[in-house]
PDB file of N, CA and C in Angstrom:
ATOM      1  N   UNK A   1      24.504 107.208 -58.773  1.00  0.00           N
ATOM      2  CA  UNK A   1      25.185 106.025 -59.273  1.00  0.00           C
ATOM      3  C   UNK A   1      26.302 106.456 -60.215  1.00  0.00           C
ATOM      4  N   UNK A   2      27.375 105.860 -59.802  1.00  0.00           N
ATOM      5  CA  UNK A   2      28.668 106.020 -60.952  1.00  0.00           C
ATOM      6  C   UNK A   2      28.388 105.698 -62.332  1.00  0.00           C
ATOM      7  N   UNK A   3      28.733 106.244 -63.150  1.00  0.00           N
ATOM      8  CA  UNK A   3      28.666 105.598 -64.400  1.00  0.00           C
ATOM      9  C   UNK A   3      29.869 104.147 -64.706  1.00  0.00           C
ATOM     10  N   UNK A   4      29.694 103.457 -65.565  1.00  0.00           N
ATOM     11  CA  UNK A   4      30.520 102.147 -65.749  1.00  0.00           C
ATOM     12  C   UNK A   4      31.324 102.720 -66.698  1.00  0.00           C
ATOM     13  N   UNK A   5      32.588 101.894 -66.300  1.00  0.00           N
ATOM     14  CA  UNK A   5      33.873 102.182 -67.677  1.00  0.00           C
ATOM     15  C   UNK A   5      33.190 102.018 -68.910  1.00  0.00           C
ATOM     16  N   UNK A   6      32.648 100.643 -68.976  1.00  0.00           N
ATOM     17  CA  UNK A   6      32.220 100.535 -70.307  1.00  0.00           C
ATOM     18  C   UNK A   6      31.201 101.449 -70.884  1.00  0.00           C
ATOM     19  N   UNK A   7      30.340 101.808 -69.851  1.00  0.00           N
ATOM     20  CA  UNK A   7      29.189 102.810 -70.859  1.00  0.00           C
ATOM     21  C   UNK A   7      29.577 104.707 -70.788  1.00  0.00           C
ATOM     22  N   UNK A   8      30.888 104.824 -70.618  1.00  0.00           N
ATOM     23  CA  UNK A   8      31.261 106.387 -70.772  1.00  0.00           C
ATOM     24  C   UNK A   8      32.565 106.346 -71.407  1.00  0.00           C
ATOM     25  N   UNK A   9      32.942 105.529 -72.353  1.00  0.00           N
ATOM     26  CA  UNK A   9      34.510 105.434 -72.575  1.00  0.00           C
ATOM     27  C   UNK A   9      34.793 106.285 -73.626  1.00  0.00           C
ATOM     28  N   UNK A  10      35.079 107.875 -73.374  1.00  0.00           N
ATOM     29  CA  UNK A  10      35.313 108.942 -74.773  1.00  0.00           C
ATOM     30  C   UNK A  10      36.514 109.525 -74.708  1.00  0.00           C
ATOM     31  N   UNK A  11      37.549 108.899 -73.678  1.00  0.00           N
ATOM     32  CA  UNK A  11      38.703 109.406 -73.850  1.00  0.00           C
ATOM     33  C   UNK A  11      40.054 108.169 -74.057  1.00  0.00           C
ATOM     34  N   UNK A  12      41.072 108.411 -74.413  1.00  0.00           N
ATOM     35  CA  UNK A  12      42.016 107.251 -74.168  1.00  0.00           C
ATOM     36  C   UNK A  12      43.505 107.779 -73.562  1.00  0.00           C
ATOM     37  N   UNK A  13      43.511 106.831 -72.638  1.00  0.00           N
ATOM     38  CA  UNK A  13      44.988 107.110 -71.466  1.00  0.00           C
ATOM     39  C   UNK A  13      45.669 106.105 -71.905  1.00  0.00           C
ATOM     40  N   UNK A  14      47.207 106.647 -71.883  1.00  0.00           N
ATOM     41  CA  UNK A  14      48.338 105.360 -71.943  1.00  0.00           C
ATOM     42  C   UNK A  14      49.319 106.040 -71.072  1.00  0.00           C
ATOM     43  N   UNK A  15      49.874 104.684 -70.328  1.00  0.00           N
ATOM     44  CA  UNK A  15      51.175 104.735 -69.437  1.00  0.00           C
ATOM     45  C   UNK A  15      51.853 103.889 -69.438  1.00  0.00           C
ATOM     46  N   UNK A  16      53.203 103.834 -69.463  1.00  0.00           N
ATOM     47  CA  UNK A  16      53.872 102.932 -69.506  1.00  0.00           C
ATOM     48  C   UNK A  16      53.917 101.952 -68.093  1.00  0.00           C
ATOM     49  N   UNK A  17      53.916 101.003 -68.205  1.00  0.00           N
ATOM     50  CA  UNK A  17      53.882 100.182 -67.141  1.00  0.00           C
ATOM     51  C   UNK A  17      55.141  98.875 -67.440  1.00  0.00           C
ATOM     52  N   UNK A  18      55.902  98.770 -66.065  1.00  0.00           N
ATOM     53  CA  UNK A  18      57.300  97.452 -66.222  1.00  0.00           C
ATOM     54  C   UNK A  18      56.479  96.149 -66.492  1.00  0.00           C
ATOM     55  N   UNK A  19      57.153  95.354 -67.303  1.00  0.00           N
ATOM     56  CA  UNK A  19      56.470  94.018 -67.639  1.00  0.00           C
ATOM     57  C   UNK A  19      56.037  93.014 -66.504  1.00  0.00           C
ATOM     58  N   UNK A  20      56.889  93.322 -65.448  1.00  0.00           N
ATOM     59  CA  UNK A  20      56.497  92.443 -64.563  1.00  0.00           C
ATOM     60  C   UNK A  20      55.174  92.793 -63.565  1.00  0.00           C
ATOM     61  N   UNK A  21      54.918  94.508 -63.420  1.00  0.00           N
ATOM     62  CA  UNK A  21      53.847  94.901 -62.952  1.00  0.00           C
ATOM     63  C   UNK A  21      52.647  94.256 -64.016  1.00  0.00           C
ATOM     64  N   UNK A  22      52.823  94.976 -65.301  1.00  0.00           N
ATOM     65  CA  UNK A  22      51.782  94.195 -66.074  1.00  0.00           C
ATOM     66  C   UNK A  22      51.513  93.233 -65.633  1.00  0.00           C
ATOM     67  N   UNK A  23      52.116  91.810 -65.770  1.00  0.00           N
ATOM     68  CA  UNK A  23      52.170  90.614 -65.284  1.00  0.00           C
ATOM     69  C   UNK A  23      51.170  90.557 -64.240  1.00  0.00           C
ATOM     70  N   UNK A  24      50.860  91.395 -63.602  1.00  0.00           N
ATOM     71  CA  UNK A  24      50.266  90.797 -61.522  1.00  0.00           C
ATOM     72  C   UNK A  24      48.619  91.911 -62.320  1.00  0.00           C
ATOM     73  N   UNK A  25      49.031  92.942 -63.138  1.00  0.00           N
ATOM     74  CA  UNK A  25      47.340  93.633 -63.326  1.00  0.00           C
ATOM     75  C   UNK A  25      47.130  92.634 -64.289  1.00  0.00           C
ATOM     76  N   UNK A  26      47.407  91.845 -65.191  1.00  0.00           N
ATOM     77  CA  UNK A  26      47.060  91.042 -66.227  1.00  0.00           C
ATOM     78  C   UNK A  26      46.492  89.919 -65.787  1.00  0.00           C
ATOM     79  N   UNK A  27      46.811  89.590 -64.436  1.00  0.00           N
ATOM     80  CA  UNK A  27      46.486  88.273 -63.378  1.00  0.00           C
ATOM     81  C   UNK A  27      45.299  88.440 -62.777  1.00  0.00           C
ATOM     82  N   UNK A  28      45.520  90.054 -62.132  1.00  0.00           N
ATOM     83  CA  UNK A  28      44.260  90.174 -61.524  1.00  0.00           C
ATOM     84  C   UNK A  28      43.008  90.269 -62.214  1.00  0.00           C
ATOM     85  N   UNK A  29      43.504  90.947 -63.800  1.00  0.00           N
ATOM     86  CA  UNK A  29      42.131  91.147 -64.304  1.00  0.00           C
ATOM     87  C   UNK A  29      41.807  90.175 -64.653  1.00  0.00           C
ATOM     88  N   UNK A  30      42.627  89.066 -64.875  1.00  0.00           N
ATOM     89  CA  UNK A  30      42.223  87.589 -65.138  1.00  0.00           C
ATOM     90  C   UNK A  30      41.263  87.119 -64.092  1.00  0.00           C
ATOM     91  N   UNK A  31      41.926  86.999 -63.106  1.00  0.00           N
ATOM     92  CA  UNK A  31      41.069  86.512 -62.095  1.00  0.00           C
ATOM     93  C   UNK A  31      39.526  87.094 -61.611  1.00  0.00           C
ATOM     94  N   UNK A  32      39.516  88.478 -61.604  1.00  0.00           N
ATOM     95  CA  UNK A  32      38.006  88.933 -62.184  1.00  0.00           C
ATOM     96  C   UNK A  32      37.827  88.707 -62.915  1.00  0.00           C
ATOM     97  N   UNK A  33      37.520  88.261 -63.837  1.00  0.00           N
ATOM     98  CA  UNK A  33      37.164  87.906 -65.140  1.00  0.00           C
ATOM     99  C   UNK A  33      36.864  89.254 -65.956  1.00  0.00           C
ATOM    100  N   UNK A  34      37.638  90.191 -65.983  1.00  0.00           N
ATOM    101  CA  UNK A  34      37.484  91.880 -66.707  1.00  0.00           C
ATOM    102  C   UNK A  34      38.790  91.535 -67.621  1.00  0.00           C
ATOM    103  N   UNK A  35      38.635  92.436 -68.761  1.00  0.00           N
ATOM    104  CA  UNK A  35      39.275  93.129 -69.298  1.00  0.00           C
ATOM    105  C   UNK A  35      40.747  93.609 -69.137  1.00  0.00           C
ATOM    106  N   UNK A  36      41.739  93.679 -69.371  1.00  0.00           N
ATOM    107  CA  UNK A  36      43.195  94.445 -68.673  1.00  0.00           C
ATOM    108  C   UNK A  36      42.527  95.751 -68.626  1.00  0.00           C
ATOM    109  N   UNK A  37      41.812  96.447 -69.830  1.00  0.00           N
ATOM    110  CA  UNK A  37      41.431  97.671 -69.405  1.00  0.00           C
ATOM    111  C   UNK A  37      41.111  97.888 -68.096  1.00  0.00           C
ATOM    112  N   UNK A  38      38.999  97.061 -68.478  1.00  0.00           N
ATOM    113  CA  UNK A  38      38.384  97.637 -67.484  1.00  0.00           C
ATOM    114  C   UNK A  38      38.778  97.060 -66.212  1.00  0.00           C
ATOM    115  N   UNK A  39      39.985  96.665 -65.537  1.00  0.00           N
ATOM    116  CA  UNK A  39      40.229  96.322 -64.717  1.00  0.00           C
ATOM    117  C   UNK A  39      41.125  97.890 -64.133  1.00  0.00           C
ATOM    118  N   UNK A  40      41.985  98.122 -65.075  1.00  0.00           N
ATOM    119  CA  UNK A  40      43.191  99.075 -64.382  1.00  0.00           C
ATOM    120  C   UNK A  40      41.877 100.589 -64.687  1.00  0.00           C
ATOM    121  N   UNK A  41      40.949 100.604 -65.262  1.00  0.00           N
ATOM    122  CA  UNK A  41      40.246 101.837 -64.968  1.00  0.00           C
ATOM    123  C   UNK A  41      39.663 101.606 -64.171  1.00  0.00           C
ATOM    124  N   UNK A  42      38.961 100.728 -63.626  1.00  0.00           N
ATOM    125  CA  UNK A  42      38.055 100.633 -62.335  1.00  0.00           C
ATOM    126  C   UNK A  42      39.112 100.785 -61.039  1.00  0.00           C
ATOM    127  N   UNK A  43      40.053 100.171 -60.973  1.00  0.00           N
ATOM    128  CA  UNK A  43      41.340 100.121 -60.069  1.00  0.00           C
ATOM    129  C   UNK A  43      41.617 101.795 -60.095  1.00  0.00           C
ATOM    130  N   UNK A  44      41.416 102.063 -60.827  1.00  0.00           N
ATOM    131  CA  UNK A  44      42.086 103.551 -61.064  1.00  0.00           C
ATOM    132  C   UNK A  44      41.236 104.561 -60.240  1.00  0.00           C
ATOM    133  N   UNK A  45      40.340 104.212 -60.878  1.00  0.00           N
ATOM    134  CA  UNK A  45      38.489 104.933 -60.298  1.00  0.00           C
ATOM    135  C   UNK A  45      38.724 104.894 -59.101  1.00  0.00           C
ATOM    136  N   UNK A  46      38.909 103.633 -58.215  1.00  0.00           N
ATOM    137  CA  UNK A  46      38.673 103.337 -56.770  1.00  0.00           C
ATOM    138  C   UNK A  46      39.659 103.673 -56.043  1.00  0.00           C
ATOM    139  N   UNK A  47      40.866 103.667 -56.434  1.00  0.00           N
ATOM    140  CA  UNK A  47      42.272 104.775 -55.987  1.00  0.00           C
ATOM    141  C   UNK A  47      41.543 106.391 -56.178  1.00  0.00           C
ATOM    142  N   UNK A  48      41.290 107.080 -57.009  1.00  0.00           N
ATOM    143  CA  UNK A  48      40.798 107.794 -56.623  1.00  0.00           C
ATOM    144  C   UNK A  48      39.986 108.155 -55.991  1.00  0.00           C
ATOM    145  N   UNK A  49      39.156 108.116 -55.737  1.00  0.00           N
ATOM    146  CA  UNK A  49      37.802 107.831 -54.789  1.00  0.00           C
ATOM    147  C   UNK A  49      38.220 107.898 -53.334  1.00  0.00           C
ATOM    148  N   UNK A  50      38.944 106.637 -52.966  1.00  0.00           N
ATOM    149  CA  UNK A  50      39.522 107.227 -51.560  1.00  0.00           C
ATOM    150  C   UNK A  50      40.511 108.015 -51.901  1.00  0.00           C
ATOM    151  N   UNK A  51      41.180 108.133 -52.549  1.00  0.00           N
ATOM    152  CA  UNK A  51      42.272 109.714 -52.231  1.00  0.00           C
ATOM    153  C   UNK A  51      41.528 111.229 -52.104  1.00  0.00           C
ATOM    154  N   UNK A  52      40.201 110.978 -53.157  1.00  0.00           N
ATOM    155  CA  UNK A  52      39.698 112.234 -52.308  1.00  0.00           C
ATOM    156  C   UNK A  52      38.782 112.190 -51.305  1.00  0.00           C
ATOM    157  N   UNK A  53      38.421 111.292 -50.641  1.00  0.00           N
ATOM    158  CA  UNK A  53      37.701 111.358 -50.011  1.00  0.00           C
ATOM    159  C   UNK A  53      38.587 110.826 -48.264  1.00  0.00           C
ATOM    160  N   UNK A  54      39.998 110.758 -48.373  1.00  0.00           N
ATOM    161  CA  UNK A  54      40.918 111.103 -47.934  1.00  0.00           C
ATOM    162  C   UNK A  54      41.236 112.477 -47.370  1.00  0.00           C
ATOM    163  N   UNK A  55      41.433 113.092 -48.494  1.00  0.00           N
ATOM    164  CA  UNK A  55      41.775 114.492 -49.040  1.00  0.00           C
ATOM    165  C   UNK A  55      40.893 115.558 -48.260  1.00  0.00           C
ATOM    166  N   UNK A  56      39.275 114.926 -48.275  1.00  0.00           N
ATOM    167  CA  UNK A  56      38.078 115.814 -47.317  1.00  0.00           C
ATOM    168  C   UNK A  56      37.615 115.466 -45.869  1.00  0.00           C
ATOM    169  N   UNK A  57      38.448 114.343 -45.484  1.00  0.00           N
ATOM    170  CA  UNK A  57      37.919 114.002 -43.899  1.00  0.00           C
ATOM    171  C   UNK A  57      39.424 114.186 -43.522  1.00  0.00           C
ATOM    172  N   UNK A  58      38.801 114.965 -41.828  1.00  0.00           N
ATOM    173  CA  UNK A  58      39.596 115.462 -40.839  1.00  0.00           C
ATOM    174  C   UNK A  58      40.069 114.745 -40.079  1.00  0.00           C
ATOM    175  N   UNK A  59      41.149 114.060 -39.743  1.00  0.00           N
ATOM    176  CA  UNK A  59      41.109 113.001 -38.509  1.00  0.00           C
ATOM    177  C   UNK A  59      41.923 113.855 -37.194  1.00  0.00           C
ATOM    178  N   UNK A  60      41.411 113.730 -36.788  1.00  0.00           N
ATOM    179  CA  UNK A  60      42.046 114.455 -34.893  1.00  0.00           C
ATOM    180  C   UNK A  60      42.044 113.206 -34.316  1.00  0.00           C
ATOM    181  N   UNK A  61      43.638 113.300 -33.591  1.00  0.00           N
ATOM    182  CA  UNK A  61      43.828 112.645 -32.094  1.00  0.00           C
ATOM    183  C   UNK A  61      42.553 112.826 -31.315  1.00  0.00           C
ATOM    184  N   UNK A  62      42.743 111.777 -29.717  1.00  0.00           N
ATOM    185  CA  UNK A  62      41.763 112.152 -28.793  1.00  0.00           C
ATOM    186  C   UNK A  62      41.585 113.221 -28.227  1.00  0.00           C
ATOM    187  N   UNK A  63      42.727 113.825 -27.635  1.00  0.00           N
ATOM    188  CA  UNK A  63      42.949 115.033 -27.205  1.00  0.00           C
ATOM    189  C   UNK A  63      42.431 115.952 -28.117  1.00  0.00           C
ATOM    190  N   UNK A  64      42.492 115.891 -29.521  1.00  0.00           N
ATOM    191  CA  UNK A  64      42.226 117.207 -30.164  1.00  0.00           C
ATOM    192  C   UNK A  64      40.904 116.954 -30.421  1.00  0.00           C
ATOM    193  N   UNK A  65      40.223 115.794 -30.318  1.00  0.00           N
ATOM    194  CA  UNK A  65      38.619 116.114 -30.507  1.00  0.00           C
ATOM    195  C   UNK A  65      37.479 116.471 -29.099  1.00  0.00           C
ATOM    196  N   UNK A  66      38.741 116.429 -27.859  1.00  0.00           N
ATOM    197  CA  UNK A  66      38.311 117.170 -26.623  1.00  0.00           C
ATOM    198  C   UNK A  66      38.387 118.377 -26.745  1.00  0.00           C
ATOM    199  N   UNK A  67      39.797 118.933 -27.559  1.00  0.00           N
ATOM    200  CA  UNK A  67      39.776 120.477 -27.517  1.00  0.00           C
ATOM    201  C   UNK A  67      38.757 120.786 -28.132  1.00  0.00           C
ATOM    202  N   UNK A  68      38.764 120.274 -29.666  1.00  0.00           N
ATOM    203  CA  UNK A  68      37.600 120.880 -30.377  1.00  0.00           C
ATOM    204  C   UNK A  68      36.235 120.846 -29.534  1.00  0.00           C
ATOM    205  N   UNK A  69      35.875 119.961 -29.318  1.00  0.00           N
ATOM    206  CA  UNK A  69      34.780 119.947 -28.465  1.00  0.00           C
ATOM    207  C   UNK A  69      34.311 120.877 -27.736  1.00  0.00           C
ATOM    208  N   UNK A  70      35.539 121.430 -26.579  1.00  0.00           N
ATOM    209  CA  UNK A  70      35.562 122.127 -25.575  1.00  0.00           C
ATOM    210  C   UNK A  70      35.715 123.596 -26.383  1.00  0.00           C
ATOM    211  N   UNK A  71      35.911 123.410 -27.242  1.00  0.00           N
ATOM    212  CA  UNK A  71      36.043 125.108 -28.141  1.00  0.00           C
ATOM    213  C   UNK A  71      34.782 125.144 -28.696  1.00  0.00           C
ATOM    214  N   UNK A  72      33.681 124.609 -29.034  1.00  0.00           N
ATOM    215  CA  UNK A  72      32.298 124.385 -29.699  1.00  0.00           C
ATOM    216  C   UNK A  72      31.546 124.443 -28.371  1.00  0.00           C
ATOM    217  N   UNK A  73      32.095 123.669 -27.213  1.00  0.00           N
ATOM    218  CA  UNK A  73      30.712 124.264 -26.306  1.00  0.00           C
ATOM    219  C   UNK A  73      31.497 125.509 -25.198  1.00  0.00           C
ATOM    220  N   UNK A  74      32.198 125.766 -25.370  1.00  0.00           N
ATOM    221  CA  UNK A  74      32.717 126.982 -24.676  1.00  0.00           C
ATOM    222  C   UNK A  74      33.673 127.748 -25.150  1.00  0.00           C
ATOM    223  N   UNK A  75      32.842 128.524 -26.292  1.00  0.00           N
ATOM    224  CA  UNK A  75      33.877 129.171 -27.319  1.00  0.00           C
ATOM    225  C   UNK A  75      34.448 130.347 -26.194  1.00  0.00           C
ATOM    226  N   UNK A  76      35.989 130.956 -26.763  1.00  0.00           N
ATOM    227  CA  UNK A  76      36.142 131.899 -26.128  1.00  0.00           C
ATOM    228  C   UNK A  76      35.656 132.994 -26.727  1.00  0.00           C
ATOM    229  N   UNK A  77      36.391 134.258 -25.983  1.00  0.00           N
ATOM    230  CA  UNK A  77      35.322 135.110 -26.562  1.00  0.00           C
ATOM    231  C   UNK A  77      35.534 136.247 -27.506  1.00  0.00           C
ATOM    232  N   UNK A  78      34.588 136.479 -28.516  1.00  0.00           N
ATOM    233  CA  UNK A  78      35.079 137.563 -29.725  1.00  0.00           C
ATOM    234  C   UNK A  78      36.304 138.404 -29.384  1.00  0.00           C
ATOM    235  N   UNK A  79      37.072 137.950 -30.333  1.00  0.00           N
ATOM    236  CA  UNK A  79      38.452 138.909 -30.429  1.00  0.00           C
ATOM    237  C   UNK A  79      37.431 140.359 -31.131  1.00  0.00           C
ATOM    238  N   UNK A  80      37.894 142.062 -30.630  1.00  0.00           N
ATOM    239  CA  UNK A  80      37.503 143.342 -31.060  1.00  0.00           C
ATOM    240  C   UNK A  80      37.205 143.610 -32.194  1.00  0.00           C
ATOM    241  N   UNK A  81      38.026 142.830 -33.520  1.00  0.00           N
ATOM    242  CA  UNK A  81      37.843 142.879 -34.890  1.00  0.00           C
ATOM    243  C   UNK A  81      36.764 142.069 -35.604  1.00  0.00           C
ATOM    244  N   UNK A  82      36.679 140.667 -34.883  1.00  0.00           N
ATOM    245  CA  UNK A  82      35.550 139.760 -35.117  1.00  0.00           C
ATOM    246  C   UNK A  82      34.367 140.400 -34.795  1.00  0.00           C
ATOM    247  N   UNK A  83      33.682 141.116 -33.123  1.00  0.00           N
ATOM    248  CA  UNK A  83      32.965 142.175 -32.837  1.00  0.00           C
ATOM    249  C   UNK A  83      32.157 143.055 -34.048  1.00  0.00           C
ATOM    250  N   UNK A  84      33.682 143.676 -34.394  1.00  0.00           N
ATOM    251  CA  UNK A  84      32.872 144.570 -35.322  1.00  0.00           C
ATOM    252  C   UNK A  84      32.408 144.354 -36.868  1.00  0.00           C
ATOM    253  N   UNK A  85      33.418 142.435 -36.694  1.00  0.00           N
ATOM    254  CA  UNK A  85      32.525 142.153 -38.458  1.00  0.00           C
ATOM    255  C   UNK A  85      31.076 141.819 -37.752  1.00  0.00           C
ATOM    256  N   UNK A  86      30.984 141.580 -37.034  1.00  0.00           N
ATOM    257  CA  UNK A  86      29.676 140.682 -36.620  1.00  0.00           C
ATOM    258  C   UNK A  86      28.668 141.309 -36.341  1.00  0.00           C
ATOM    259  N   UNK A  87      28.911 142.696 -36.240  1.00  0.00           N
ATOM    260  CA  UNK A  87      27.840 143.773 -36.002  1.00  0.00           C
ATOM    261  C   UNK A  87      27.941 144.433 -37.218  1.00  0.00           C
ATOM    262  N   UNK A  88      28.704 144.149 -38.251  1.00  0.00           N
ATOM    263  CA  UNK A  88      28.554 145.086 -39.736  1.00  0.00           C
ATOM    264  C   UNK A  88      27.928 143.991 -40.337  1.00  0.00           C
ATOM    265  N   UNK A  89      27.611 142.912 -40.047  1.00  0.00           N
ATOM    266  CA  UNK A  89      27.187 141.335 -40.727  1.00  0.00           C
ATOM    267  C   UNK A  89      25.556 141.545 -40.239  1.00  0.00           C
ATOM    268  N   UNK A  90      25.285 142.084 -38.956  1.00  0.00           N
ATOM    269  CA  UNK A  90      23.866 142.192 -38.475  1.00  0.00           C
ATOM    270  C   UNK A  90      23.498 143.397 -39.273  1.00  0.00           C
ATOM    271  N   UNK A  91      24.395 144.561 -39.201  1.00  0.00           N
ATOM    272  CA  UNK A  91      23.269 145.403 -40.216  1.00  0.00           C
ATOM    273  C   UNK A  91      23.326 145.367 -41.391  1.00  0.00           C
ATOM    274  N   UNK A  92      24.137 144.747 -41.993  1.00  0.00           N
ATOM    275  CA  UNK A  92      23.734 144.243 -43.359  1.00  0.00           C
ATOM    276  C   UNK A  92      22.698 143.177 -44.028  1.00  0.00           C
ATOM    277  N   UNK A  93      22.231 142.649 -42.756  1.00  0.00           N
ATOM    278  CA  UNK A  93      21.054 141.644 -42.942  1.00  0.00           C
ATOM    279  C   UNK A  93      19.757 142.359 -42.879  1.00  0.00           C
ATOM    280  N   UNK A  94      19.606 143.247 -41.491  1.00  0.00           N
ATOM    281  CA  UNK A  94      18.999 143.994 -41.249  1.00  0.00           C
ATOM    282  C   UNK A  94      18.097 144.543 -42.769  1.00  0.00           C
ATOM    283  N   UNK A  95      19.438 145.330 -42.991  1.00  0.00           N
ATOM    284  CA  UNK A  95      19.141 146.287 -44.671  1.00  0.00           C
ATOM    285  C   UNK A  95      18.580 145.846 -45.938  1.00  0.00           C
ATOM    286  N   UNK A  96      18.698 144.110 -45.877  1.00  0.00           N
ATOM    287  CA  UNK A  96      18.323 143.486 -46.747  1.00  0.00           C
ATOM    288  C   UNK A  96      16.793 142.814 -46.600  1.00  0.00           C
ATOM    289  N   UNK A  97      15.901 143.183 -45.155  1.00  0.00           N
ATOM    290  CA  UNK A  97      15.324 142.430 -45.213  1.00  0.00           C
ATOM    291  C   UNK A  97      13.747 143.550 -45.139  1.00  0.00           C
TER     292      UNK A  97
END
């Protein structure tokens, strides 16, 4: 569970904002019935939130989730250098166990 604006508030942000933007966040937080704060920090919160979670999902065309596909069930095959990490990767497990 997220914590709430109101029960973690130990830092303070200021930005300048044009009067007329104010105007439409001053409305909205009206209309929720919040705070100007806890309105533009929760707003803030939830802009972030999807930007990173943006930031960590992959989106592929159709075509590219056939390739991928087709590369997961019919990988090609070890390039000579991959080979020999993959056999210095087995006896190093080997050695450890």
């Amino acid at each position: 569970m997220l914590p709430t604006p109101e029960s973690t508030r130990t830092a303070r942000v200021e930005a300048r904002i044009a009067p007329d933007a104010l105007a439409v966040v001053r409305r909205a937080a009206e209309i929720q019935g919040r705070s100007l704060s806890d309105f533009m920090v929760a707003a803030a919160l939830k802009d972030a939130h999807q930007t990173i979670e943006e930031a960590q999902i992959i989106r592929l065309s159709i075509d590219d989730q056939h390739r991928f596909a087709q590369a997961l069930l019919n990988p090609p095959p070890l390039a000579p250098a991959m080979k020999r990490a993959q056999q210095a990767h087995e006896r190093l497990i080997r050695q450890t166990k």
